[in-house]
Protein backbone atom coordinates (compact mmCIF):
# COMPACT_ATOMS: atom_id res chain seq x y z
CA UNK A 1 143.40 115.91 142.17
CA UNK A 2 142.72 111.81 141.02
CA UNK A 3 144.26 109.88 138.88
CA UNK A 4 142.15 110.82 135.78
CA UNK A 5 140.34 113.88 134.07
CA UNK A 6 139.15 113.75 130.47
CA UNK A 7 141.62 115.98 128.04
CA UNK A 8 138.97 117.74 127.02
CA UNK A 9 139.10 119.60 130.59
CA UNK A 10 142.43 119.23 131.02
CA UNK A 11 143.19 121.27 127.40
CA UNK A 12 146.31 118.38 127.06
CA UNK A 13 149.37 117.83 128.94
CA UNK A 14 147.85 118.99 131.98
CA UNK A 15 149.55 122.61 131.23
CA UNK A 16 145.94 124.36 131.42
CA UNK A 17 145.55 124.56 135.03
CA UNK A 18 149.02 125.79 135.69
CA UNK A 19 149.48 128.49 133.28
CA UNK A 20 145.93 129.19 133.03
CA UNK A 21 146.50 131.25 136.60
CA UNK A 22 150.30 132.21 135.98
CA UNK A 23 148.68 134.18 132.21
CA UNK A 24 145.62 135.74 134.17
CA UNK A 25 148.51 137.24 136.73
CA UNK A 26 150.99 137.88 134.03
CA UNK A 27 148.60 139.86 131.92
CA UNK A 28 146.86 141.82 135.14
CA UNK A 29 150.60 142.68 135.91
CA UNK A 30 151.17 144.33 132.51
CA UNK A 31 148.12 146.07 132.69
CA UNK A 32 148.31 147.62 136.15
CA UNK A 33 152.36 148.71 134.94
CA UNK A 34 150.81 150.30 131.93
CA UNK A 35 147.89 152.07 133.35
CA UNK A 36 150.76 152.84 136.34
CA UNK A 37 152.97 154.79 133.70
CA UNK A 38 149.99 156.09 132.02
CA UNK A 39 151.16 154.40 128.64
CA UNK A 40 150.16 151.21 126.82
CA UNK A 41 151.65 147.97 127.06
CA UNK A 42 152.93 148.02 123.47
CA UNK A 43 155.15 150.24 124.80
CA UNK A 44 156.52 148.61 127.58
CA UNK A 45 157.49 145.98 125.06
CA UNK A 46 159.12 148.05 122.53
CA UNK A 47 157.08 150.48 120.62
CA UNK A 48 154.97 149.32 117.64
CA UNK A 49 155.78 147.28 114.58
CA UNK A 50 152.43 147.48 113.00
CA UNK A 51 149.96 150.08 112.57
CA UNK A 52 146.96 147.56 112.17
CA UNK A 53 146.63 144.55 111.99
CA UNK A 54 145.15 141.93 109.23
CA UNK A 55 141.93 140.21 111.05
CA UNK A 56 139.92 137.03 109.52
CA UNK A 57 136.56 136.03 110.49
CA UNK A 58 136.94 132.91 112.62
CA UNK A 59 134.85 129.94 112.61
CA UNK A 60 132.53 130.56 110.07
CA UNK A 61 131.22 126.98 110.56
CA UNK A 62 129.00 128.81 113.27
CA UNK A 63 127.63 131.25 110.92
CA UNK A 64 128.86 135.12 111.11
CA UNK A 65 126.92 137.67 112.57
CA UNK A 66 125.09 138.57 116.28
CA UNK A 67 123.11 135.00 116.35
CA UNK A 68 125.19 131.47 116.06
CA UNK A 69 123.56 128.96 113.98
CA UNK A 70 125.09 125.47 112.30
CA UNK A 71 126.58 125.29 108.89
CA UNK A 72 125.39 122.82 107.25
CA UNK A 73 124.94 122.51 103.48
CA UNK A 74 127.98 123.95 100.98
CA UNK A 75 125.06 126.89 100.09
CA UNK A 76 125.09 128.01 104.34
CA UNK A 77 128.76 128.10 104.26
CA UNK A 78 128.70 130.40 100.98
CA UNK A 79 126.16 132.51 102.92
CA UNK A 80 128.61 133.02 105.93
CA UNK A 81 131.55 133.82 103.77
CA UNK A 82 129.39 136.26 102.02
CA UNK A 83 128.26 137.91 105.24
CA UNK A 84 131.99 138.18 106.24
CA UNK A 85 133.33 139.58 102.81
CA UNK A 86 130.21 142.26 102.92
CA UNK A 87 132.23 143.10 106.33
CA UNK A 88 135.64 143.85 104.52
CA UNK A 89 137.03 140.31 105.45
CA UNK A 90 139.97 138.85 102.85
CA UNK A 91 140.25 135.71 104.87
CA UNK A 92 137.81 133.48 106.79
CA UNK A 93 138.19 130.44 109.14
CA UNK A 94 136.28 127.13 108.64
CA UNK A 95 136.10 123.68 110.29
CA UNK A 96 134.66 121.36 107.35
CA UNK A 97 133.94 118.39 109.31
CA UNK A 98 132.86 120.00 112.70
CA UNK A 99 128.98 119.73 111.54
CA UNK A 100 127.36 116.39 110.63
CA UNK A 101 124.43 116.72 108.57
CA UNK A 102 122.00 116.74 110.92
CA UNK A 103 123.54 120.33 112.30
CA UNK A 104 124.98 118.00 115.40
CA UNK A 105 128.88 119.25 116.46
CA UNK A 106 131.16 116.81 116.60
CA UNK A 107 128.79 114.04 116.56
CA UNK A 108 131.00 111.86 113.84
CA UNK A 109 133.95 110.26 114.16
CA UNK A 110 137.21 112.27 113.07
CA UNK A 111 139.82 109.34 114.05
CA UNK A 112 141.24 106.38 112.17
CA UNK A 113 139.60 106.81 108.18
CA UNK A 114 137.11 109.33 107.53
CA UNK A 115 133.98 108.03 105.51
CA UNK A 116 133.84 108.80 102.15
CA UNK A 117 130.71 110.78 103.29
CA UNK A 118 132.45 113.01 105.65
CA UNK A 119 135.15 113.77 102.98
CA UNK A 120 132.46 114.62 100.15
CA UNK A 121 130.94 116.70 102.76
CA UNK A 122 134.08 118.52 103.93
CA UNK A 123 135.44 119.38 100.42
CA UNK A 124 132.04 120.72 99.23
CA UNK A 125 132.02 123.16 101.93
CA UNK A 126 135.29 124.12 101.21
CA UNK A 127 134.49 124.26 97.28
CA UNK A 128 131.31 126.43 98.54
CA UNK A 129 133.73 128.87 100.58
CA UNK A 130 136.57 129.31 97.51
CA UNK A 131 133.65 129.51 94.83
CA UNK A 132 131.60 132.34 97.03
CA UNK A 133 135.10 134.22 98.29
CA UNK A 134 136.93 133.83 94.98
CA UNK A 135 140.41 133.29 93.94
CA UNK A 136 141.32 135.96 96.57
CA UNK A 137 139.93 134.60 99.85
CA UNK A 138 142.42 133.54 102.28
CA UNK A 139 140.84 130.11 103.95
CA UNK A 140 142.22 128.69 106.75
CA UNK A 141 140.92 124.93 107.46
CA UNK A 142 140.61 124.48 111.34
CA UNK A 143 140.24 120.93 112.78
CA UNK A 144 140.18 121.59 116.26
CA UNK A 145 143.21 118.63 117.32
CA UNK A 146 140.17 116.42 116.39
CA UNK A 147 141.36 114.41 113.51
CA UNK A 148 144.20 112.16 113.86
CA UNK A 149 147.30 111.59 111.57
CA UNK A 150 145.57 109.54 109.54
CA UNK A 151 142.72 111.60 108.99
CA UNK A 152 144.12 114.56 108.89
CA UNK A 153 146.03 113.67 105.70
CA UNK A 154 143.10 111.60 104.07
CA UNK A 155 141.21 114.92 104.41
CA UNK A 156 144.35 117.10 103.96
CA UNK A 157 145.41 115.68 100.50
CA UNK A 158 141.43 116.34 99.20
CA UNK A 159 141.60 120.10 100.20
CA UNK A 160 145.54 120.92 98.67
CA UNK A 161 143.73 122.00 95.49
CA UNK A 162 141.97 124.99 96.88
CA UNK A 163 144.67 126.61 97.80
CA UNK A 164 144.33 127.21 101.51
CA UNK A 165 145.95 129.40 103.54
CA UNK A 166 147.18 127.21 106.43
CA UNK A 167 145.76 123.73 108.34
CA UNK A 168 145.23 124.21 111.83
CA UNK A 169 145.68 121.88 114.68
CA UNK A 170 145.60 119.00 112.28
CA UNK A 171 145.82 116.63 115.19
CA UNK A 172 147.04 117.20 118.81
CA UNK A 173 149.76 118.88 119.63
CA UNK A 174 151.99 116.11 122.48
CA UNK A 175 153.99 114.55 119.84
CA UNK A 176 155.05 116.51 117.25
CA UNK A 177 156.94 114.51 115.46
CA UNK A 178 153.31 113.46 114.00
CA UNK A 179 152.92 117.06 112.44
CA UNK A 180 156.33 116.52 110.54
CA UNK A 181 154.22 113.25 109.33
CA UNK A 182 151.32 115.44 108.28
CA UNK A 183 153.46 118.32 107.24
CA UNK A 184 155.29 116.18 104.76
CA UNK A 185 152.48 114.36 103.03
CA UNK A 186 150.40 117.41 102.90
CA UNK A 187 150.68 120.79 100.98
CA UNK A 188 149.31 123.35 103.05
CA UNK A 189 151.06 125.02 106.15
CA UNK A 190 150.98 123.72 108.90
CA UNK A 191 149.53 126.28 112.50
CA UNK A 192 149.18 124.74 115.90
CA UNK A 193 149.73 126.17 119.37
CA UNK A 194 146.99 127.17 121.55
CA UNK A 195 147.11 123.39 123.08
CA UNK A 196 150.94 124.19 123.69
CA UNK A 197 152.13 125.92 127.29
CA UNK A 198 155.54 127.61 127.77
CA UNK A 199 158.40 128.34 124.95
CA UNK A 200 159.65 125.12 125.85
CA UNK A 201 157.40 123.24 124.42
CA UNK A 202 157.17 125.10 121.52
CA UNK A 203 160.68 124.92 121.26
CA UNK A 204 160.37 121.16 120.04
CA UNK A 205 158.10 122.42 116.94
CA UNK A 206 161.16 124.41 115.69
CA UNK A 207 164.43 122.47 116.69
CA UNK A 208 165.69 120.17 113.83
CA UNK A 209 162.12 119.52 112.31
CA UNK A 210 160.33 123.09 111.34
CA UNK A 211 156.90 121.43 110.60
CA UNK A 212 155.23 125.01 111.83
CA UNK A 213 154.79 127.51 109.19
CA UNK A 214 152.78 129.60 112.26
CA UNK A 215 152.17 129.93 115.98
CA UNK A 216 148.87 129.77 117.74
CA UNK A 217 150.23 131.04 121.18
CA UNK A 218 147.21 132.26 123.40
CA UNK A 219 147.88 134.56 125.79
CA UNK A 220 145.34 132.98 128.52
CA UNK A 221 147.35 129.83 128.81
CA UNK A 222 150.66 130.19 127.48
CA UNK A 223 151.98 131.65 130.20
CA UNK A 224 150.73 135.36 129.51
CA UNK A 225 152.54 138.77 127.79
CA UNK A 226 155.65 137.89 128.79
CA UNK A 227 156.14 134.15 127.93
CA UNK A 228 153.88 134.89 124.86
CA UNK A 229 156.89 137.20 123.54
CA UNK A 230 159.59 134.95 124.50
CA UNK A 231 157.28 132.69 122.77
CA UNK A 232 156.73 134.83 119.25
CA UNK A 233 160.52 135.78 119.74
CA UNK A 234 161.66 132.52 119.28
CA UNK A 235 159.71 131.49 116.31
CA UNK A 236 161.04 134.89 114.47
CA UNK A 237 163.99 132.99 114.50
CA UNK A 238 162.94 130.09 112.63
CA UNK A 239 161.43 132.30 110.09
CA UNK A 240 157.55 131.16 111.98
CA UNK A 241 155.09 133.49 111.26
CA UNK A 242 152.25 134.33 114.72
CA UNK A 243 148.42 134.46 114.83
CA UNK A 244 147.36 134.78 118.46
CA UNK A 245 144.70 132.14 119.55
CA UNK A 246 141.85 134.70 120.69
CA UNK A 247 138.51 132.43 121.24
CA UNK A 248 135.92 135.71 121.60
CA UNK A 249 136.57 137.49 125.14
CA UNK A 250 136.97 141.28 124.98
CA UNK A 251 140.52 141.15 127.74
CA UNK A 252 141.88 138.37 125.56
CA UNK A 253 141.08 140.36 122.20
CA UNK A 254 142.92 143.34 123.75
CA UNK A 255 146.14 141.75 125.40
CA UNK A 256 147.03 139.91 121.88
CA UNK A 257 146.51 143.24 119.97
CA UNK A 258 149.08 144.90 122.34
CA UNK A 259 151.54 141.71 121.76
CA UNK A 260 150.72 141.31 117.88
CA UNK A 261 151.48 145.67 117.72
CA UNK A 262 155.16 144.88 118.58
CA UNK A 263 156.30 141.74 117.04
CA UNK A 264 157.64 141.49 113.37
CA UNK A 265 156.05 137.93 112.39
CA UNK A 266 152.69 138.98 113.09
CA UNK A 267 150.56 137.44 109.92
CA UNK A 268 146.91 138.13 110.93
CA UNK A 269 144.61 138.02 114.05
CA UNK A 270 141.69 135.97 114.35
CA UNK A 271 138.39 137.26 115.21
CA UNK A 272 136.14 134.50 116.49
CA UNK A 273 132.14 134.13 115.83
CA UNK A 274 131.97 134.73 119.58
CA UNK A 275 133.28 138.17 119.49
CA UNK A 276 130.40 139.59 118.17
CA UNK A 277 127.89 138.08 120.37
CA UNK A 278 126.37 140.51 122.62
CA UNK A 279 127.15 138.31 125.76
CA UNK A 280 130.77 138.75 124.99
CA UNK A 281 130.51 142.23 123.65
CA UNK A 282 128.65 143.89 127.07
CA UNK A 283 131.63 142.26 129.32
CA UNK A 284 133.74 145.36 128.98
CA UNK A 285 133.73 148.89 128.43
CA UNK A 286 135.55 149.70 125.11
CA UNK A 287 134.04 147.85 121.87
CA UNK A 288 136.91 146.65 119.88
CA UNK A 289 135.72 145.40 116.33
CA UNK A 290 138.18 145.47 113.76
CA UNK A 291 136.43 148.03 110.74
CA UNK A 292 136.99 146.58 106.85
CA UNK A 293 138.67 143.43 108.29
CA UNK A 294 141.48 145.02 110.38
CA UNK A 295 142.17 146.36 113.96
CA UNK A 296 143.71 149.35 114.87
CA UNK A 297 146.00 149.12 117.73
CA UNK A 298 144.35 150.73 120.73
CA UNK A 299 146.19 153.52 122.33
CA UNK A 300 144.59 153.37 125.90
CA UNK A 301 146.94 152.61 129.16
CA UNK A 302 147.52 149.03 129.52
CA UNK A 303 145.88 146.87 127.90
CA UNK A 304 143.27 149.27 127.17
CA UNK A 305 140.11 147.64 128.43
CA UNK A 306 138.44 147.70 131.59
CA UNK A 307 135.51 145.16 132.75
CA UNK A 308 131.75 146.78 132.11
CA UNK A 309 130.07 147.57 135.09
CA UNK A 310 127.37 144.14 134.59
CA UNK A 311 130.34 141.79 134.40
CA UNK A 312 131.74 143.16 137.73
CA UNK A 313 127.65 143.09 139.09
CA UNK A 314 128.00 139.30 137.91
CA UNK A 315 131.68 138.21 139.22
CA UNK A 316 132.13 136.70 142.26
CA UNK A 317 134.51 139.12 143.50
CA UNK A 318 137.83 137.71 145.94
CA UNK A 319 139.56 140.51 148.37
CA UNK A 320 143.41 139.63 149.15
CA UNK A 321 144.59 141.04 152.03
């Protein structure tokens, strides 16, 4: 394999490739049970908990609607929560720091001490987001495991006062005994997870320190349905709330919504930008966009979705025998 890949392909902690392929054959194993029995996978876990489920426009940063654009000034960022909120959205996600102000991604420095520029910039897009969603407006404030400690709570600390609904990936997620540091200078809760592989590593976010107020489990590399429940299981008992990391594909979108159907510390599902691009849309057969910002749990065998008949056309397609 070598002796060195950049952790930007290897996701962190090399746990990508591994249960990358263990989640595709976990999840392809509850579907084909499901579709076997003729009933859908919510059921083979336990019947339903919730009837629908809470949804918030994800990455808003990217604009919201059919064509992605950068977010630049605080007025673009009031036009995307607008856009969302016209959709029946009561919560939006944002990263404030993602866009420089040329409308380049990621092309400043998050690590060390953020310029007083980049934290003027970040809090006035936040300020933008609150004023145009209103005292109501659940906003989470996503930073992609690109800041550092430091950062993180230089920028967390400015963005306290609006009241947000939780900080996400604040930095990354190997040592967390640096999200107790962040956790404890900074008044918003605290959401990592989809950089984390296998309950036991999230078993070191809960143990003795609790730094987690939710779970970011995603079901593509966490080791599927199965250790995605041992997963959600566990943080129930630590009083953890779950929000499945779903990043815009139509078979991830419909494994999490059987998963988030049956567990009790389900607290909203994210809908990213990319779901409602038409490349991702025309993947599979069944459309699943959640209508006045929720989902409704779909019924079908399985998992309930089936690849379209392009995406099959444009697979390269590998016969076991």
């Amino acid at each position: 394999m070598g002796t060195y890949l950049p952790k930007y392909i290897l996701g962190y902690g090399w746990g990508a490739l591994n249960y990358g392929g263990i989640s595709a054959i976990d999840i392809a194993l509850w579907d084909i049970k499901g579709k076997a029995l003729g009933v859908p996978v919510y059921e083979l876990l336990g019947g339903k908990t919730n009837d629908k489920l809470r949804t918030y426009a994800s990455q808003i940063q990217f604009d919201w609607g059919l064509e992605a654009a950068a977010m630049v000034t605080p007025a673009d960022y009031a036009r995307a929560t607008e856009k969302a909120m016209a959709q029946g959205y009561t919560a939006v996600k944002v990263d404030p720091v993602g866009f420089d102000l040329e409308g380049r991604w990621m092309d400043w420095s998050n690590y060390g001490l953020l310029e007083n520029k980049q934290l003027e910039v970040a809090v006035e897009r936040i300020a933008a987001i609150r004023q145009a969603g209103g005292k109501d407006l659940d906003i989470i404030v996503e930073l992609h495991s690109l800041t550092d400690t430091n950062t993180a709570i230089q920028l967390g600390k400015q963005l306290e006062k609006f009241n947000c609904f939780y900080y996400e990936e604040a930095t990354a997620p190997e040592m967390p005994k640096l999200f107790d540091e962040i956790a404890n200078a900074v008044n918003i809760p605290m959401a990592t997870g989809e950089r984390v592989y296998g309950r036991r590593s999230y078993a070191q976010f809960f143990e003795g320190r609790r730094s987690l107020q939710i779970i970011q489990p995603d079901l593509g590399n966490c080791g599927g349905i199965t250790e995605g429940k041992k997963i959600c299981d566990m943080a129930n008992a630590y009083d953890i709330g779950v929000q499945m990391h779903i990043c815009g594909g139509p078979i991830a979108t419909a494994a999490a919504l059987q998963l988030e159907a049956v567990i009790p510390n389900f607290v909203i599902h994210e809908h990213h930008a990319c779901a409602l691009l038409e490349a991702n849309r025309e993947l599979c057969i069944h459309e699943y966009q959640p209508e006045n910002g929720y989902f409704s749990i779909p019924d079908k065998p399985g998992i309930g979705q089936e690849l379209s008949e392009k995406a099959l056309r444009e697979s390269r397609i590998v016969t076991i025998k």
